[in-house]
C-alpha atoms as a PDB file:
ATOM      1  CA  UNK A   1      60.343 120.636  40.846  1.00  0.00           C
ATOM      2  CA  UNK A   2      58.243 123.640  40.050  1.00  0.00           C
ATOM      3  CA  UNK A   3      57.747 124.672  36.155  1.00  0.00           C
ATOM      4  CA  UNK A   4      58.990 128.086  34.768  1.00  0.00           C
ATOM      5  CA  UNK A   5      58.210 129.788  31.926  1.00  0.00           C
ATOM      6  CA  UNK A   6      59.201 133.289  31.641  1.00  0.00           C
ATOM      7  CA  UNK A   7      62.468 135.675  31.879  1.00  0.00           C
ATOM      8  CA  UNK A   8      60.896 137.707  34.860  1.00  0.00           C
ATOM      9  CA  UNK A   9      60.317 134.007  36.660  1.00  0.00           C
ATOM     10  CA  UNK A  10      63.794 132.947  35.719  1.00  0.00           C
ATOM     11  CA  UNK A  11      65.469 136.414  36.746  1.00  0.00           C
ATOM     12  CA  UNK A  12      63.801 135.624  40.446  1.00  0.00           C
ATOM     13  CA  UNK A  13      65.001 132.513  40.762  1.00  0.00           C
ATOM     14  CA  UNK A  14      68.100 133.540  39.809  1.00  0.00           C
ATOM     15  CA  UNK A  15      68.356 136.683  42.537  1.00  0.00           C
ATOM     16  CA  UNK A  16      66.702 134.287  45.175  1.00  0.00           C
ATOM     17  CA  UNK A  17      70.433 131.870  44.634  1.00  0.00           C
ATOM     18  CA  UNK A  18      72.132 134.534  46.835  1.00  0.00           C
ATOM     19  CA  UNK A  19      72.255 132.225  49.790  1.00  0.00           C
ATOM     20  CA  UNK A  20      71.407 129.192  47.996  1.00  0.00           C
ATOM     21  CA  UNK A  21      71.770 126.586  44.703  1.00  0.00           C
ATOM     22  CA  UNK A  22      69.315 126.929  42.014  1.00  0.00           C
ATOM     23  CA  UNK A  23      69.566 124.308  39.494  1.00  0.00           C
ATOM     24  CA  UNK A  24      67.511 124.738  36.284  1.00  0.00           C
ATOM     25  CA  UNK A  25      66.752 121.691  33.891  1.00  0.00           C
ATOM     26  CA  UNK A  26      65.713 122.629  30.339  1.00  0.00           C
ATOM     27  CA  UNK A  27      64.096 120.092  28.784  1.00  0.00           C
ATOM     28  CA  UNK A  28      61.818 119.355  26.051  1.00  0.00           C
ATOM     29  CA  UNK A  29      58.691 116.935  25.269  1.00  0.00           C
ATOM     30  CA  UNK A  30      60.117 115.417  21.925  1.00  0.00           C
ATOM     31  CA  UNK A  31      63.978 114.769  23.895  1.00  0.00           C
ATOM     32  CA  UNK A  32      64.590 111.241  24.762  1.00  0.00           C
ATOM     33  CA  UNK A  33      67.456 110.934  27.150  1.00  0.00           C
ATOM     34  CA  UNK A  34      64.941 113.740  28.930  1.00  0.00           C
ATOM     35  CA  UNK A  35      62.345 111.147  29.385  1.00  0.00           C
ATOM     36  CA  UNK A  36      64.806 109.224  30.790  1.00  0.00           C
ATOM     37  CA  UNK A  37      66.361 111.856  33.066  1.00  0.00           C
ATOM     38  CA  UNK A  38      63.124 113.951  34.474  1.00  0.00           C
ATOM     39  CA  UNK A  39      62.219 110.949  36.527  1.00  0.00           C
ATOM     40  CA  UNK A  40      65.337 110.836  38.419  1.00  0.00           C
ATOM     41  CA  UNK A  41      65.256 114.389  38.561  1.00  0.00           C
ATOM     42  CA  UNK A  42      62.126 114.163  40.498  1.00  0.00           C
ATOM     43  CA  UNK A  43      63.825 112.153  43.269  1.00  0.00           C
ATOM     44  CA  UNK A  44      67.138 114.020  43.279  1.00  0.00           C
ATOM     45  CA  UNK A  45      65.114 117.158  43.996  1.00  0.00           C
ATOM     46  CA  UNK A  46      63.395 115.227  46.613  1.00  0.00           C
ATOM     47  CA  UNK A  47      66.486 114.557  48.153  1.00  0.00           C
ATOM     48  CA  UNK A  48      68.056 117.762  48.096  1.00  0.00           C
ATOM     49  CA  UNK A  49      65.401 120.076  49.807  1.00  0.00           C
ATOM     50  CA  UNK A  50      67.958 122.561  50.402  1.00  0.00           C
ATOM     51  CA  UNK A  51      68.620 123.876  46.241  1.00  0.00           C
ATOM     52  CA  UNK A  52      65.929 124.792  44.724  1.00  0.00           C
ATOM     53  CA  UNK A  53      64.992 123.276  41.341  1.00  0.00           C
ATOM     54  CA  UNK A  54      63.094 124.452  38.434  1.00  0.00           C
ATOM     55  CA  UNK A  55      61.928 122.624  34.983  1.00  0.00           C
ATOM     56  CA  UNK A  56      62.422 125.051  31.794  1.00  0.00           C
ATOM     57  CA  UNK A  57      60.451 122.776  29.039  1.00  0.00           C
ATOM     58  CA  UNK A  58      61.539 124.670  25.613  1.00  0.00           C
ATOM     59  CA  UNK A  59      58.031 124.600  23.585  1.00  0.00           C
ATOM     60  CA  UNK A  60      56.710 126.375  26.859  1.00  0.00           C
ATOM     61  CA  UNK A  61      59.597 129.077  27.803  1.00  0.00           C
ATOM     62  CA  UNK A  62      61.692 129.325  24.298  1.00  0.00           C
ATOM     63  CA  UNK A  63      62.454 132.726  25.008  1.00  0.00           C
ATOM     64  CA  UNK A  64      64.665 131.766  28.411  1.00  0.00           C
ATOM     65  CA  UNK A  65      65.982 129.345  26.339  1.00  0.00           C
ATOM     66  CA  UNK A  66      67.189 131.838  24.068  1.00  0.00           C
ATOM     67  CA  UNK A  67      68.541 133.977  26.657  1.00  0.00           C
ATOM     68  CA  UNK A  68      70.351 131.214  28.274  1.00  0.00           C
ATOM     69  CA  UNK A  69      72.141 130.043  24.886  1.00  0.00           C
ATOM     70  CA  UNK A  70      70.516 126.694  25.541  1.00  0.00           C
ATOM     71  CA  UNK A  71      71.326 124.614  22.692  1.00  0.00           C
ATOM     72  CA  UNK A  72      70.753 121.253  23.348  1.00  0.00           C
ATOM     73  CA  UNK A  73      69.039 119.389  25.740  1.00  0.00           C
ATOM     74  CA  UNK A  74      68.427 117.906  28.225  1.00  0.00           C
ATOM     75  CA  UNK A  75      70.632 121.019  30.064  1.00  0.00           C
ATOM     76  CA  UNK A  76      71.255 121.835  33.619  1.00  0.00           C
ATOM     77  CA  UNK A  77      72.641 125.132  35.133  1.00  0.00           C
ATOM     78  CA  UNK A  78      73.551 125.681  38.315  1.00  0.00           C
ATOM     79  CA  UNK A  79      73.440 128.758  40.005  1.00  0.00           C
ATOM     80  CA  UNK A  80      74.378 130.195  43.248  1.00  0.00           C
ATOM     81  CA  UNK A  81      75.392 133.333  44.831  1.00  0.00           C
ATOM     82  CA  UNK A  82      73.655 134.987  41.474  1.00  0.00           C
ATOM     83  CA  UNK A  83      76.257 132.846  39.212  1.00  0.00           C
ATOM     84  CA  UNK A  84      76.613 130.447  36.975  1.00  0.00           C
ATOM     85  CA  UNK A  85      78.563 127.597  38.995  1.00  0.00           C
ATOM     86  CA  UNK A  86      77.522 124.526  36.629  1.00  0.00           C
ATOM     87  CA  UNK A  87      76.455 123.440  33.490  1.00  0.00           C
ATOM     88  CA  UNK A  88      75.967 120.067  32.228  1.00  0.00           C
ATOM     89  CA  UNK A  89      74.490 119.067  29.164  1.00  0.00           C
ATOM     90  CA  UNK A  90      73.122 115.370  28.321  1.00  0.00           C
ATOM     91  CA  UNK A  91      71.891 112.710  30.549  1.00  0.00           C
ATOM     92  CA  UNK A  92      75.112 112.890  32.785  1.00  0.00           C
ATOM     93  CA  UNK A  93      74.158 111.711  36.035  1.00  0.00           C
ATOM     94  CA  UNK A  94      77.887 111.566  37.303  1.00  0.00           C
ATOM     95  CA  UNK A  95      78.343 115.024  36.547  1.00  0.00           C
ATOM     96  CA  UNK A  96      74.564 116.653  37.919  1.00  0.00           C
ATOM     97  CA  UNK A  97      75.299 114.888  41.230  1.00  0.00           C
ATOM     98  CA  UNK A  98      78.905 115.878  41.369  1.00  0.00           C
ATOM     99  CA  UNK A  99      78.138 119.670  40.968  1.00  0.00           C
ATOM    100  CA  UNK A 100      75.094 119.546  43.753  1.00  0.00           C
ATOM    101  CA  UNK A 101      77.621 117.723  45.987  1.00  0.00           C
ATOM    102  CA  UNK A 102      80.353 120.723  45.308  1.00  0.00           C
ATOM    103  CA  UNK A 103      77.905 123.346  45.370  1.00  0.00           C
ATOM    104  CA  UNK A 104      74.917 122.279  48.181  1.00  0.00           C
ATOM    105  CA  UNK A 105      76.812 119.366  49.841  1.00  0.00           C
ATOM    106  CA  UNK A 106      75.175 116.452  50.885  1.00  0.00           C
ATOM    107  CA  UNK A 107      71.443 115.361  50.267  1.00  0.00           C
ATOM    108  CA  UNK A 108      69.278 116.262  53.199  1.00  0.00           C
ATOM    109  CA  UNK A 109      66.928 113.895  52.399  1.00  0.00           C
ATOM    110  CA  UNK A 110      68.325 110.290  51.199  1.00  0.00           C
ATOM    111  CA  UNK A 111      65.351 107.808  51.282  1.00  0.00           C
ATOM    112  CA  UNK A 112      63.815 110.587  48.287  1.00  0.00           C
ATOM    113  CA  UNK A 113      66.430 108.782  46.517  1.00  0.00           C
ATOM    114  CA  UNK A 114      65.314 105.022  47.184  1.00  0.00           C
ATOM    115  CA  UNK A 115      61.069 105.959  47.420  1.00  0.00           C
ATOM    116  CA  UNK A 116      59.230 103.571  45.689  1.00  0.00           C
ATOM    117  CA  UNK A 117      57.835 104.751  42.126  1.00  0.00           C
ATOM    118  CA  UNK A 118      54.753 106.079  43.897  1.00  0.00           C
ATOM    119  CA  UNK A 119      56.293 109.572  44.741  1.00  0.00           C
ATOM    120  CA  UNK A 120      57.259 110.715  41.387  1.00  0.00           C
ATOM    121  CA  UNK A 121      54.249 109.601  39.253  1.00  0.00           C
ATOM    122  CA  UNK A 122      53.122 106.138  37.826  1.00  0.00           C
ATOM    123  CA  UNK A 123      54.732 104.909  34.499  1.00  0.00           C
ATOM    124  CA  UNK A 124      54.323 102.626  32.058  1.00  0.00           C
ATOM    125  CA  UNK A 125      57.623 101.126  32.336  1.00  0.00           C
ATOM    126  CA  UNK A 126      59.890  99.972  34.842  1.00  0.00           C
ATOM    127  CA  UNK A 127      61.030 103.270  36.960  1.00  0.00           C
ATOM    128  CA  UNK A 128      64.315 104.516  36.658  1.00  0.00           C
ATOM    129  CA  UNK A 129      66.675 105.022  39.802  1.00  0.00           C
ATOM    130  CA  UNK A 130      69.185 107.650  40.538  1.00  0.00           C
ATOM    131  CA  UNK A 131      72.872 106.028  39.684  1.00  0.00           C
ATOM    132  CA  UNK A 132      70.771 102.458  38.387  1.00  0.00           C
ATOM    133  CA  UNK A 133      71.163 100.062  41.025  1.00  0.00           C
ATOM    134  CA  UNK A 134      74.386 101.695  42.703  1.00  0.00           C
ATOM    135  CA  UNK A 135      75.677 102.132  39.406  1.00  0.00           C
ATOM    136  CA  UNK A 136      77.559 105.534  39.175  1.00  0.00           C
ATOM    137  CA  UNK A 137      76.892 107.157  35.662  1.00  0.00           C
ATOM    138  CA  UNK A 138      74.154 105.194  34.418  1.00  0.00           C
ATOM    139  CA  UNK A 139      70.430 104.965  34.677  1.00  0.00           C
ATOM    140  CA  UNK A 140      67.713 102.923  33.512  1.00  0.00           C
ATOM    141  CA  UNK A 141      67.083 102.857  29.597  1.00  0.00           C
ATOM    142  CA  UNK A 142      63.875 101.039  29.921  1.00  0.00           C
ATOM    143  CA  UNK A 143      62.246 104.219  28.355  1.00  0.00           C
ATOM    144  CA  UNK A 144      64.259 104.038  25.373  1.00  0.00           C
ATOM    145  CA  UNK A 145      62.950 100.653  24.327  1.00  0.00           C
ATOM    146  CA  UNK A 146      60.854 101.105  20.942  1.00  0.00           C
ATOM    147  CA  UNK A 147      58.252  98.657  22.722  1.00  0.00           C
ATOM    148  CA  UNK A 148      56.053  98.312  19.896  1.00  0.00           C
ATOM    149  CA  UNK A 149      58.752  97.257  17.768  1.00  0.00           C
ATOM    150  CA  UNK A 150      60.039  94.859  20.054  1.00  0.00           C
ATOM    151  CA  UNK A 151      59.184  91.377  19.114  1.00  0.00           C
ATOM    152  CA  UNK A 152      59.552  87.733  20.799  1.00  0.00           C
ATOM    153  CA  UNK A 153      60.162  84.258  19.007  1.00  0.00           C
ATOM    154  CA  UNK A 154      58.354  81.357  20.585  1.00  0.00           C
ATOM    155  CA  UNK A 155      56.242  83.319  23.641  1.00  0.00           C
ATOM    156  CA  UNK A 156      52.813  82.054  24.705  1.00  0.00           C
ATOM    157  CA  UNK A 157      50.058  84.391  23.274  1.00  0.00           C
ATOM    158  CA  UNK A 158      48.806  83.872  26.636  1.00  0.00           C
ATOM    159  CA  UNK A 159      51.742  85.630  28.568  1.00  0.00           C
ATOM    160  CA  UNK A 160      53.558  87.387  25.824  1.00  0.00           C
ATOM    161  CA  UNK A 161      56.065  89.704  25.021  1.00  0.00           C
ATOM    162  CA  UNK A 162      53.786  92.756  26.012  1.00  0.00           C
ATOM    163  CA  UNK A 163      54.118  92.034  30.070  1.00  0.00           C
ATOM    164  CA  UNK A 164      57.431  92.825  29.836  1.00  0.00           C
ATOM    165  CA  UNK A 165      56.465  96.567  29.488  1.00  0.00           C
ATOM    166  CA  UNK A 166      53.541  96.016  31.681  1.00  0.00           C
ATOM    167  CA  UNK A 167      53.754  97.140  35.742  1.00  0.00           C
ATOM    168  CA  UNK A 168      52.843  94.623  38.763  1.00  0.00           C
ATOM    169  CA  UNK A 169      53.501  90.988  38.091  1.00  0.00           C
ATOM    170  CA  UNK A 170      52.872  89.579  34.582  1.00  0.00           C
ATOM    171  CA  UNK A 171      55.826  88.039  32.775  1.00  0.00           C
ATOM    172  CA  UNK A 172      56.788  86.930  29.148  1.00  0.00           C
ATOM    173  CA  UNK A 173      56.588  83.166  29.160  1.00  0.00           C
ATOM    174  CA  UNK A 174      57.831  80.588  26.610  1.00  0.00           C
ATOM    175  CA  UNK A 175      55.675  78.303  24.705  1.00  0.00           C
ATOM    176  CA  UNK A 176      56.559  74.913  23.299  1.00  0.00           C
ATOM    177  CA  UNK A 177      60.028  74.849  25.100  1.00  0.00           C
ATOM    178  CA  UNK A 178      62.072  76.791  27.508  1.00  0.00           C
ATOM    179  CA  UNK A 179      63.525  79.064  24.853  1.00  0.00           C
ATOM    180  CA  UNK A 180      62.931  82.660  24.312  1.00  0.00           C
ATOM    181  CA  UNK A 181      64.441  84.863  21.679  1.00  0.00           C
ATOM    182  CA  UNK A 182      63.413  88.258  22.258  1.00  0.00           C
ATOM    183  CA  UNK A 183      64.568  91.724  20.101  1.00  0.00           C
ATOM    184  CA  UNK A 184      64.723  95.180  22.083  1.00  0.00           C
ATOM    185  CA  UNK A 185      65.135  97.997  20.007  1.00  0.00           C
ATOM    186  CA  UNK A 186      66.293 101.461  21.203  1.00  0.00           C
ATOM    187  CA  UNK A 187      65.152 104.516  19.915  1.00  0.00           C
ATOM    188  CA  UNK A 188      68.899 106.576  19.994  1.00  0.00           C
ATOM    189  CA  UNK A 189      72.418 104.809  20.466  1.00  0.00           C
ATOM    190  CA  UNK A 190      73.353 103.824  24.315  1.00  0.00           C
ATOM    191  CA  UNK A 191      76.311 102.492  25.807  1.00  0.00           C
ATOM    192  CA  UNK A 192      75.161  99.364  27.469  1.00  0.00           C
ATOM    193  CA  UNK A 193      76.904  98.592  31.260  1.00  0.00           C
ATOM    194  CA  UNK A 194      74.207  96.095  32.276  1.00  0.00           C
ATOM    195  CA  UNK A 195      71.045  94.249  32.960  1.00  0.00           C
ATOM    196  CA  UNK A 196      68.833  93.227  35.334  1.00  0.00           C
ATOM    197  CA  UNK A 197      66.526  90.677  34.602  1.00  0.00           C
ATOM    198  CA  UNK A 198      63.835  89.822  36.880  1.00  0.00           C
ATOM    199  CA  UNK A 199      61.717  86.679  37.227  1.00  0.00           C
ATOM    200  CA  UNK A 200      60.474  84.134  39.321  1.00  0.00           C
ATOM    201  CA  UNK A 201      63.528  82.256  39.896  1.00  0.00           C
ATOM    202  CA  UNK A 202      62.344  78.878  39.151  1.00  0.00           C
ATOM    203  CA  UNK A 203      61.241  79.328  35.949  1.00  0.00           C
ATOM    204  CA  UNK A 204      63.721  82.348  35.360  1.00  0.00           C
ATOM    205  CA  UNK A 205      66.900  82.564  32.257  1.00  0.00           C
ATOM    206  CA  UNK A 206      69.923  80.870  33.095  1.00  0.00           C
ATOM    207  CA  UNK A 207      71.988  80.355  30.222  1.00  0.00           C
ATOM    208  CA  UNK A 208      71.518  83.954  28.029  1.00  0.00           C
ATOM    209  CA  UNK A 209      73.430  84.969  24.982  1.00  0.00           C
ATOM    210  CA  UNK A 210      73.315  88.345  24.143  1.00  0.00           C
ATOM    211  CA  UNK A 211      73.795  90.480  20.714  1.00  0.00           C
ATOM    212  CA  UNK A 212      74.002  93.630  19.841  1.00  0.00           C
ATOM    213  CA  UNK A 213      72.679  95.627  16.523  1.00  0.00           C
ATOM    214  CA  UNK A 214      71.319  92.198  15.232  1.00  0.00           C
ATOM    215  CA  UNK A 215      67.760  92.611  14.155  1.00  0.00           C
ATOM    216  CA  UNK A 216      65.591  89.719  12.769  1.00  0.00           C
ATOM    217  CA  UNK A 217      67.370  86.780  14.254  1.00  0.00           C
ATOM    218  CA  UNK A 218      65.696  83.570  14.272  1.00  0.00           C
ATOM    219  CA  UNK A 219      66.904  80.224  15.749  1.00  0.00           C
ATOM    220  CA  UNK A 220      68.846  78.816  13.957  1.00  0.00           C
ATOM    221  CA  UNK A 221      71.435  81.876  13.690  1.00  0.00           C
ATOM    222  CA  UNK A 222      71.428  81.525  17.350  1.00  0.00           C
ATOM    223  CA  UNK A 223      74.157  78.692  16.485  1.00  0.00           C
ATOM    224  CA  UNK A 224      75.913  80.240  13.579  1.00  0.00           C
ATOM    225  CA  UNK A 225      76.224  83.526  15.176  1.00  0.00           C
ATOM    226  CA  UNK A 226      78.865  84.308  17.718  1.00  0.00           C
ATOM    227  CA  UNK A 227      77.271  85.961  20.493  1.00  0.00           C
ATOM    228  CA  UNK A 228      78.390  89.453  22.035  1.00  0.00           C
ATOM    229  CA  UNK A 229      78.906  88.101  25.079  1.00  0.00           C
ATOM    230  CA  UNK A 230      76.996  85.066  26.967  1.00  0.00           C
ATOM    231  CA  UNK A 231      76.009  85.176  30.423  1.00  0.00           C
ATOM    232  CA  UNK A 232      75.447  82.434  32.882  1.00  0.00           C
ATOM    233  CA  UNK A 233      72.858  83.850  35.630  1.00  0.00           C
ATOM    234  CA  UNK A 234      72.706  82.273  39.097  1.00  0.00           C
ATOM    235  CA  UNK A 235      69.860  82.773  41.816  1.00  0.00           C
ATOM    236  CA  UNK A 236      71.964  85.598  43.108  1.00  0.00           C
ATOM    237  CA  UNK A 237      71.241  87.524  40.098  1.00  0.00           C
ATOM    238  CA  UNK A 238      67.745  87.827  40.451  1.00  0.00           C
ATOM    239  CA  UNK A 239      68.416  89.505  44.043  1.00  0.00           C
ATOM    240  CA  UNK A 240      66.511  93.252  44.140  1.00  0.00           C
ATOM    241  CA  UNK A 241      69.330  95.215  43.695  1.00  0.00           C
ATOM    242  CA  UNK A 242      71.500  92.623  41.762  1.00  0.00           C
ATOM    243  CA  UNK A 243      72.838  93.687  38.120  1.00  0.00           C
ATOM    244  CA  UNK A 244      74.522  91.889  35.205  1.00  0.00           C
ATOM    245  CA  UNK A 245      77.517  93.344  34.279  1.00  0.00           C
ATOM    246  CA  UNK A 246      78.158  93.743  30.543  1.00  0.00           C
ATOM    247  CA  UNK A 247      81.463  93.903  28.650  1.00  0.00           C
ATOM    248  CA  UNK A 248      81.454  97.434  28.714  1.00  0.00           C
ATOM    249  CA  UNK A 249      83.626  97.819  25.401  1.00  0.00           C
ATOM    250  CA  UNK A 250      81.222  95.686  23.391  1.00  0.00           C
ATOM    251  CA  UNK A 251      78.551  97.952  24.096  1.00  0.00           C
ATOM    252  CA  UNK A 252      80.024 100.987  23.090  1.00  0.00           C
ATOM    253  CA  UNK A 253      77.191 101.892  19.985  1.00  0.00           C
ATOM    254  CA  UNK A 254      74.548  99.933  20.606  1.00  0.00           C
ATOM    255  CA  UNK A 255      70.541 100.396  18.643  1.00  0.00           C
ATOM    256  CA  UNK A 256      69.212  97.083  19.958  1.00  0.00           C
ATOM    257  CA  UNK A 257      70.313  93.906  21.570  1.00  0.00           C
ATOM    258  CA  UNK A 258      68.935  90.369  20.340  1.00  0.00           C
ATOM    259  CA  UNK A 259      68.335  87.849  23.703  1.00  0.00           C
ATOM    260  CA  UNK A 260      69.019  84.500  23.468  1.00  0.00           C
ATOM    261  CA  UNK A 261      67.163  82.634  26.534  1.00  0.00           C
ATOM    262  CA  UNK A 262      68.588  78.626  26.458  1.00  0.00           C
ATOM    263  CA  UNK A 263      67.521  77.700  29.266  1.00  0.00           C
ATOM    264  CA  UNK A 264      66.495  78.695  32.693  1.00  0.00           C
ATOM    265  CA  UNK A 265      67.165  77.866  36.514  1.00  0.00           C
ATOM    266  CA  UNK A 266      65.201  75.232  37.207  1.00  0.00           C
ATOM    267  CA  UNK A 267      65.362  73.587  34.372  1.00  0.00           C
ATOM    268  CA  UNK A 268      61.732  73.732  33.493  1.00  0.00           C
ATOM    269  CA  UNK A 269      60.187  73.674  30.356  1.00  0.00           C
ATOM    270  CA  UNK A 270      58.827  76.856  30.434  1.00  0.00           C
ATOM    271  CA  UNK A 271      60.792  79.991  31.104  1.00  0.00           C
ATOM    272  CA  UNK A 272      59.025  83.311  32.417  1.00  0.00           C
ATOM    273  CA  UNK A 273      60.780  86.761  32.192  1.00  0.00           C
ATOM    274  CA  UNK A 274      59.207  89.659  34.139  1.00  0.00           C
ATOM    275  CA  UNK A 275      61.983  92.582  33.383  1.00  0.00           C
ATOM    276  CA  UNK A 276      64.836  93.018  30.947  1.00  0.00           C
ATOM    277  CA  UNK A 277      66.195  96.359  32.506  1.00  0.00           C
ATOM    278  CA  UNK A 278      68.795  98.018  30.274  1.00  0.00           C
ATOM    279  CA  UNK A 279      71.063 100.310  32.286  1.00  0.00           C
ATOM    280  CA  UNK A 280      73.640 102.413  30.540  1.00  0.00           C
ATOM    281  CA  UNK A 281      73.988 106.003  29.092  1.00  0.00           C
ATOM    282  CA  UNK A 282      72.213 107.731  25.597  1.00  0.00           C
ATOM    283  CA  UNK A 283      75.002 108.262  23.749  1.00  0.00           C
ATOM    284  CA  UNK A 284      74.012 111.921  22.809  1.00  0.00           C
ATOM    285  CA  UNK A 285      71.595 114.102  23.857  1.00  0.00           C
ATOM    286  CA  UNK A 286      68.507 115.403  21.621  1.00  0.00           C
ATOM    287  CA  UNK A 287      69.093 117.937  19.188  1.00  0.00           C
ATOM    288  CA  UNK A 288      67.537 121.364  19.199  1.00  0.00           C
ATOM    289  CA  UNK A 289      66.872 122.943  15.947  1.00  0.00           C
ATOM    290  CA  UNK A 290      70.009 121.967  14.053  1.00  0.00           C
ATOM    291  CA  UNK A 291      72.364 123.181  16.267  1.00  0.00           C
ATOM    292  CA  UNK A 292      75.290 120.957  17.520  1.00  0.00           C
ATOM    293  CA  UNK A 293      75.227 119.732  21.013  1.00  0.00           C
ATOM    294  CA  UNK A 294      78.221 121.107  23.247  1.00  0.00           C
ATOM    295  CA  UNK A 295      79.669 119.039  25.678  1.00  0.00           C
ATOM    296  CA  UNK A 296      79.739 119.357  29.683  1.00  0.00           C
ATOM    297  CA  UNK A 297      81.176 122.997  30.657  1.00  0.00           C
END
């Protein structure tokens, strides 16, 4: 994805679309659902090396911005034939990859879209995937968890709540019992559609409750408190690709979840957690300025 910054730039992109897509994604550096997005960008340009794609960050190129009535981001036009086919604006991966599909056709390059992390960049957190785990519509929130105000009741100092965010191999493990109750704070609204937890199996949750927008829980409320919804995880949900389906319709306006780990699958006394992976939708994109965000054209 190549970086543009001025109206002459944006003009020749725009006159080289006679015989071809050209999809540009305005963005900015202080937009959340963009950090979110770009990555899967990456690999969806990847994929389709017939459109050409272009990155339009506002604090570098406000005056195409202005020109394009760009309003709120992230944004994505599409244009072809020297016109504006497409324009979606938000985090709506359902509706980028329907309008490359209408206007370019297929990818020409699929395994761009299952590469390991390695070809887009390293992160600090989990990488997201294009459609999360075969999910149409929804993408990985793990960049939307406030990490450092996350917090974990009974984890060993020695493996603690911190690995969670941490590449490779390290894991969150319990301390004086198999129990884990661990807070994960967003930092805008999502609609929650699932999770995928990953762990050695052995050792990994079984028995998980799960609520949403209940900060500071301890123990004990774990009892008094009904739940959002409970899951019961088998071995065949710790399979690479394997997700957690959530109630959808309890997750409609969700800041943070609260998880409850009872037990896990071996029935060990110590429970290790190597990835709570949120996968869902930002409920709205980031403001510019103060003016509203439209909706998908």
């Amino acid at each position: 994805m190549q970086d543009l910054t001025t109206v002459q730039q944006f003009d020749t992109a725009v006159a080289d679309s006679a015989n071809k897509l050209v999809v540009f994604y305005f963005t900015s550096a202080t937009c959340p659902p963009c950090r979110v997005l770009s990555p899967l960008l990456e690999r969806i340009s990847q994929a389709y090396a017939q459109v050409d794609f272009y990155k339009v960050q506002l604090e570098k190129a406000p005056a195409v911005a202005s020109a394009q009535q760009v309003s709120a981001v992230p944004n994505l036009k599409f244009y072809k034939g020297g016109e504006l086919v497409g324009n979606v604006v938000g985090a709506n991966l359902e509706g980028i990859q329907d309008n490359l599909q209408r206007h370019a056709g297929m990818p020409s390059n699929l395994e761009a879209l299952t590469a390991g992390p390695e070809t887009v960049g390293s992160s600090t957190t989990k990488p997201s995937r294009p459609s999360a785990y075969g999910i149409p519509g929804h993408s990985d929130l793990s960049s939307m968890v406030m990490s450092t105000q996350a917090g974990a009741l009974n984890q060993n100092n020695d493996q603690p709540l911190a690995n969670l965010f941490t590449p490779g191999n390290a894991y969150l493990e319990s301390d004086v019992d198999e129990q884990l109750l661990i807070y994960l704070p967003f930092n805008q609204a999502v609609k929650l559609h699932s999770l995928k937890f990953e762990g050695p199996v052995s050792h990994a949750p079984k028995t998980v409750k799960i609520y949403a927008n209940r900060p500071n829980m301890g123990f004990d409320e774990t009892e008094s408190v009904q739940p959002t919804q409970v899951l019961e995880l088998t071995e065949a949900d710790y399979a690479e690709l394997a997700t957690t389906s959530l109630r959808f319709v309890r997750f409609q306006n969700v800041s943070s979840i609260t998880v409850f780990v009872e037990d896990n699958l071996g029935g060990e006394d110590i429970t290790r957690v190597q990835r709570i992976i949120p996968i869902g939708t930002p409920i709205d994109g980031a403001m510019v300025s103060n003016i509203r965000q439209g909706g998908e054209e």
